[in-house]
Protein backbone atom coordinates (compact mmCIF):
# COMPACT_ATOMS: atom_id res chain seq x y z
CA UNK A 1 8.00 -19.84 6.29
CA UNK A 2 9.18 -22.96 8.37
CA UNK A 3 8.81 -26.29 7.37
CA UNK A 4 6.53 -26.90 10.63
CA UNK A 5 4.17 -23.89 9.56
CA UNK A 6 3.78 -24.84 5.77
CA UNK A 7 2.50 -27.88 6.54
CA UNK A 8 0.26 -27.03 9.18
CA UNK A 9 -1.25 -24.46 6.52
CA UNK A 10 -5.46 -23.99 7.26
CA UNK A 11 -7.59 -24.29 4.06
CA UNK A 12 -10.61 -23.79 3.57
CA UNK A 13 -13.75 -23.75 6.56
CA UNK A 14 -10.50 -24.24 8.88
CA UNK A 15 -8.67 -21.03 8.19
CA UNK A 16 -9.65 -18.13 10.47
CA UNK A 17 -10.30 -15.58 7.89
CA UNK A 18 -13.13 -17.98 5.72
CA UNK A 19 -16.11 -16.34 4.58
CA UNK A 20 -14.83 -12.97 5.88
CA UNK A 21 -16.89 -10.47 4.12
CA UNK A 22 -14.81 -7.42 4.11
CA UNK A 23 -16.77 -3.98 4.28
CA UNK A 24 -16.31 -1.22 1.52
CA UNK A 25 -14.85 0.95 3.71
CA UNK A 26 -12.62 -1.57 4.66
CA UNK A 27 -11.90 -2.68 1.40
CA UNK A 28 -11.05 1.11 0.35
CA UNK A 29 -8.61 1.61 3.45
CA UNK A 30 -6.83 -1.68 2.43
CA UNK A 31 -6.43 -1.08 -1.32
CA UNK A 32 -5.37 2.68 -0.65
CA UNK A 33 -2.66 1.21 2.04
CA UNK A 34 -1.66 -1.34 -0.90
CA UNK A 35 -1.01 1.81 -3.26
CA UNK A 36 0.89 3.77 -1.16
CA UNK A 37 3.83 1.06 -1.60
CA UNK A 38 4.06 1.21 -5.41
CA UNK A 39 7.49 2.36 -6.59
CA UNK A 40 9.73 4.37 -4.89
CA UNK A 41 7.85 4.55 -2.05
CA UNK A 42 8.78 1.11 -1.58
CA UNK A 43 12.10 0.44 0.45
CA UNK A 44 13.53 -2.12 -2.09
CA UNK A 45 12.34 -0.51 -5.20
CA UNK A 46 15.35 -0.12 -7.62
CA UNK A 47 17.31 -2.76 -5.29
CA UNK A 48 18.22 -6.45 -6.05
CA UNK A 49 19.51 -9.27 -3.76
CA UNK A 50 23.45 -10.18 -4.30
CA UNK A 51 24.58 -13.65 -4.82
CA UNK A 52 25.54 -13.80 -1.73
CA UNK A 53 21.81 -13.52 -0.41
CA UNK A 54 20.42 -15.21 -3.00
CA UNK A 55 22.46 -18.25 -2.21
CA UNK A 56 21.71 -17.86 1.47
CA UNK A 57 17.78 -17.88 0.52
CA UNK A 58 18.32 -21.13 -1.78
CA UNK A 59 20.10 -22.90 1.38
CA UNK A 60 17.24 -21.92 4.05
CA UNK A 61 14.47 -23.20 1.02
CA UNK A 62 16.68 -26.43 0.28
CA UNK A 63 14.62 -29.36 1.40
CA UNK A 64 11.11 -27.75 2.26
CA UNK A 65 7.66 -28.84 0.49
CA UNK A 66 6.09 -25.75 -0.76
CA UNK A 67 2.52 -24.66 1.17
CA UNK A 68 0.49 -25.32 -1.18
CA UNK A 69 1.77 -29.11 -1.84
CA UNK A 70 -1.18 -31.14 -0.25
CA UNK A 71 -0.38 -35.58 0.22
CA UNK A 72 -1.89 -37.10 -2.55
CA UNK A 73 -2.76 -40.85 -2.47
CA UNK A 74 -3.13 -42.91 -5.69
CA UNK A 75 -4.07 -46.23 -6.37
CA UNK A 76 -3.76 -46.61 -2.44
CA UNK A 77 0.27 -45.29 -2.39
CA UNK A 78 0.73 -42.15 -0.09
CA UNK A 79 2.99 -39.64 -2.03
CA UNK A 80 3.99 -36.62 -0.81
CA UNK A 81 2.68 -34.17 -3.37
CA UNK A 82 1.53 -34.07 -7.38
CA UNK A 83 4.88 -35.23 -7.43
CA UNK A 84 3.48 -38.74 -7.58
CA UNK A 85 3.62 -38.10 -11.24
CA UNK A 86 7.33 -38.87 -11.07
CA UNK A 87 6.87 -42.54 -9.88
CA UNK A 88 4.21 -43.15 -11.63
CA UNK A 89 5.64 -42.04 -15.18
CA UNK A 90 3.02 -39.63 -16.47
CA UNK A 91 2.35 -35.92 -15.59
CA UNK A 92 1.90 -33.95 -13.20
CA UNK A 93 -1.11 -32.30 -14.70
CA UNK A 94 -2.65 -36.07 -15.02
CA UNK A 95 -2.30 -36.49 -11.90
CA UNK A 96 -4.92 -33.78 -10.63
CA UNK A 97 -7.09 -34.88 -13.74
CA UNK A 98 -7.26 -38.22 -11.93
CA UNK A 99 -7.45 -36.40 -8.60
CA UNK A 100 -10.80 -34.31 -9.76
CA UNK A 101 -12.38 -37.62 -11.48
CA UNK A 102 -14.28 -39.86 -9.84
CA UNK A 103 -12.90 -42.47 -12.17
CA UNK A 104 -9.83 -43.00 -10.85
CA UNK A 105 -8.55 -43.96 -6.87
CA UNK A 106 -6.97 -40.95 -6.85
CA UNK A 107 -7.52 -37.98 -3.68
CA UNK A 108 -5.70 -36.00 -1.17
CA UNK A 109 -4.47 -37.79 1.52
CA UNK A 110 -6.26 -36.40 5.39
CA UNK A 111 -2.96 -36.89 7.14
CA UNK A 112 0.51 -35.01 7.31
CA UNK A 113 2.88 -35.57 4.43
CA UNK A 114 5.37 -37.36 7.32
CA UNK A 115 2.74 -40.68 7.06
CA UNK A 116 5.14 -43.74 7.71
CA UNK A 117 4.92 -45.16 3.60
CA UNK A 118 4.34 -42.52 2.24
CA UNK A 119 6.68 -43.00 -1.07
CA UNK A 120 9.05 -40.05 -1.21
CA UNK A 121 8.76 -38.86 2.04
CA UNK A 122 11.78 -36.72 3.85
């Protein structure tokens, strides 16, 4: 995935397939597709990737946010990810405690990670 398309990632009421209520049939056709790819009949199955792909992966990867990272904003400092936990000194899994209280000025920020001050921005 491109750095452009992981950030413009649709969540929630925005992405197209939201509330999709799949039918059973449907449901049955997918999960018997999904099974027909188990083991062998799988073309990589038995295969690995060679250092030499592996480092070519790690090079195209270098750099990009994950997806899933969303900008958080706490105590009114943009930060590109959880990863605020790093400048502020405590962890990561604090962080999103602070982010789900109402105690704390702690939420996701509504703009792009690229916000001009936003503290370990690219």
């Amino acid at each position: 995935m491109s750095e452009t398309s992981a950030r413009s990632t649709k969540r929630g009421p925005e992405h197209a397939n939201f509330g999709l209520r799949r039918s059973d049939a449907t449901r049955a056709r997918i999960s018997e597709a999904a099974s027909a790819r188990t083991e062998d009949k799988n073309p990589f199955y038995g295969h690995k990737h060679g250092d030499a792909t592996k480092h070519r992966i790690a090079e195209q990867k270098r750099g990009q946010q994950p997806a899933n990272s969303r900008p958080v904003v706490a105590d009114g400092v943009a930060y590109p990810s959880v990863t605020a936990a790093r400048h502020l000194h405590i962890s990561p899994a604090l962080v999103i405690y602070r982010l789900k209280s109402l105690k704390y000025d702690y939420h996701y920020a509504e703009s792009d990670v690229d916000t001009p001050g936003c503290v370990g921005s690219p």
